[in-house]
Protein backbone atom coordinates (compact mmCIF):
# COMPACT_ATOMS: atom_id res chain seq x y z
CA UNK A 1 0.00 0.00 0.00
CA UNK A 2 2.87 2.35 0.84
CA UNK A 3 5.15 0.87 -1.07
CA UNK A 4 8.71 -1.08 -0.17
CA UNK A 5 10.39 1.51 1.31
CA UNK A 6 8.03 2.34 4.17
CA UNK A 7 8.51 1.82 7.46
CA UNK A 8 5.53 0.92 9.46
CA UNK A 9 5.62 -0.12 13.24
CA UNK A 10 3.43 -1.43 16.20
CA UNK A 11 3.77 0.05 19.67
CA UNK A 12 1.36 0.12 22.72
CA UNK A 13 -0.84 2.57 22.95
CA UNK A 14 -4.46 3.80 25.39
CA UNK A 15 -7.88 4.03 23.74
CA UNK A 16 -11.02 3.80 26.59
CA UNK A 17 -12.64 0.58 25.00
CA UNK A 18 -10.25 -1.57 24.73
CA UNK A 19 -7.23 -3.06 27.06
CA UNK A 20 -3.92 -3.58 25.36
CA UNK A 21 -4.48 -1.16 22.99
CA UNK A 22 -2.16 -1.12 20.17
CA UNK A 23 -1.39 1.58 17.04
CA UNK A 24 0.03 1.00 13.11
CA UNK A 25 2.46 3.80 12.43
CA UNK A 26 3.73 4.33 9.05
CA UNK A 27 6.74 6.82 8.22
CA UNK A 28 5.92 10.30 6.82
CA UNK A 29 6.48 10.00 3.33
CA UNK A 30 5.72 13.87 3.69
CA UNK A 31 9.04 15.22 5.24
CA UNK A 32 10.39 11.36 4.78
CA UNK A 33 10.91 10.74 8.42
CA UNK A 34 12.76 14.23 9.23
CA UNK A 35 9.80 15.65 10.77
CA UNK A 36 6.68 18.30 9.95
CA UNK A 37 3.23 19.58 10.91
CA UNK A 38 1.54 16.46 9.10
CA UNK A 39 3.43 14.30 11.22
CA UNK A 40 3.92 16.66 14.10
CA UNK A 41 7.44 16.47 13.85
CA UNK A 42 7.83 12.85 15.06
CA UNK A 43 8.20 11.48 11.53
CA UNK A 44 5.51 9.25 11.88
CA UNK A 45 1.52 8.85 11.19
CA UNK A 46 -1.14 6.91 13.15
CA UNK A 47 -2.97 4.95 10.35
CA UNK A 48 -4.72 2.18 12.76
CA UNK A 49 -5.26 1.45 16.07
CA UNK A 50 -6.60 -1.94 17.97
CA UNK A 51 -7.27 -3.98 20.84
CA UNK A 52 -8.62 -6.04 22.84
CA UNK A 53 -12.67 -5.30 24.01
CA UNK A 54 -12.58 -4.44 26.94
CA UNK A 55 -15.45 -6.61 29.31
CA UNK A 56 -17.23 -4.08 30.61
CA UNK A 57 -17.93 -2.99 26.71
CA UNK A 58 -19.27 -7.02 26.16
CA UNK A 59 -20.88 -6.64 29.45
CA UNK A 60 -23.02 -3.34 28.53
CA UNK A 61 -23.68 -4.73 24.67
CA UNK A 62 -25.27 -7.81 26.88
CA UNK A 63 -22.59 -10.48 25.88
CA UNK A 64 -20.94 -12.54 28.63
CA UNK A 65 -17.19 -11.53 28.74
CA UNK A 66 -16.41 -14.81 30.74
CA UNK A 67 -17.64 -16.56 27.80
CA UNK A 68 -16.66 -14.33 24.58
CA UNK A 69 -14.11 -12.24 24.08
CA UNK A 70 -13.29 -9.60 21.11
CA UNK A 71 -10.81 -7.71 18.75
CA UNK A 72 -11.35 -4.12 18.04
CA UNK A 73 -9.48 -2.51 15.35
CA UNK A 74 -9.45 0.56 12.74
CA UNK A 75 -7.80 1.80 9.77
CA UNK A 76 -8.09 5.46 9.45
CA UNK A 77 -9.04 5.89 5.46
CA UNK A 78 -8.97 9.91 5.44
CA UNK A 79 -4.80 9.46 6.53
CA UNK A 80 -3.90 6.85 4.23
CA UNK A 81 -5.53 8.72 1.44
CA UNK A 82 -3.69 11.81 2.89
CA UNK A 83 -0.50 9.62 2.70
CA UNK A 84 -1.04 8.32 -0.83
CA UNK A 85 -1.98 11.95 -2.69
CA UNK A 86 0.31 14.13 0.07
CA UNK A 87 -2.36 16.36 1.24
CA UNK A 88 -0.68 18.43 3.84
CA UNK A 89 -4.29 19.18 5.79
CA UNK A 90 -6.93 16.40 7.25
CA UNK A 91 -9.53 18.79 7.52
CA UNK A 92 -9.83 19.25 3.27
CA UNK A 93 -11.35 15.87 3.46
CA UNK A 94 -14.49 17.05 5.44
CA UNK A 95 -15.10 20.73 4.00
CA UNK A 96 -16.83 19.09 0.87
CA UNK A 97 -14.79 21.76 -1.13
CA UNK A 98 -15.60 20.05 -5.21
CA UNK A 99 -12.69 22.06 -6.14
CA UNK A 100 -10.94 19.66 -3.74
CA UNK A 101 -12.75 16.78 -4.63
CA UNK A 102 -12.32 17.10 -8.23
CA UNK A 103 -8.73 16.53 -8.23
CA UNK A 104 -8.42 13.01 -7.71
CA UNK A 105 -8.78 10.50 -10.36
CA UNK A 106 -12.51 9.28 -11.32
CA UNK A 107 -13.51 10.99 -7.81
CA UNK A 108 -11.83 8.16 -6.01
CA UNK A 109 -9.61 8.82 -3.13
């Protein structure tokens, strides 16, 4: 997806419903690693996060935790599409700006 020269890696991470948590970071192809505002001068992107359910979540939904457990996890599209066509702001994605829009290929992002 990001081709062979990426870097991606998986560290711990916190997210309320879910206990480990874990996040996908792939290298800014932006600045290439060196650090910007896209990346917030780590050199790195958040593209998915994950984890475990945590039992209290099964427990509310009505699904016995001591019975069934669960795997939460998310890609987030709007970044990797941000990655692949270097838009330098998240927020163009949501403003519904056509002039935006327009620019990618058969409207697809």
């Amino acid at each position: 997806m990001f081709g062979t020269s990426a870097r991606i890696r998986l560290r711990p991470s916190y997210f309320p419903f879910t206990e480990p948590s874990a996040e996908v970071d792939v290298n800014c192809n932006i600045c290439c690693g060196k650090g910007c505002n896209i990346c917030k001068n780590t050199g790195w992107l958040e593209i998915m996060g994950a984890g475990m359910v945590d039992p209290n979540v099964l427990k509310a939904s009505g699904i016995d935790p001591g019975k069934y457990t669960g795997f939460a996890f998310g890609m987030g599209v709007e970044r990797i599409a941000m990655l692949k066509w270097q838009v330098r702001d998240l927020r163009l994605y949501f403003e519904n700006d056509v002039r935006f829009l327009e620019q990618f290929q058969n409207g697809l992002l």
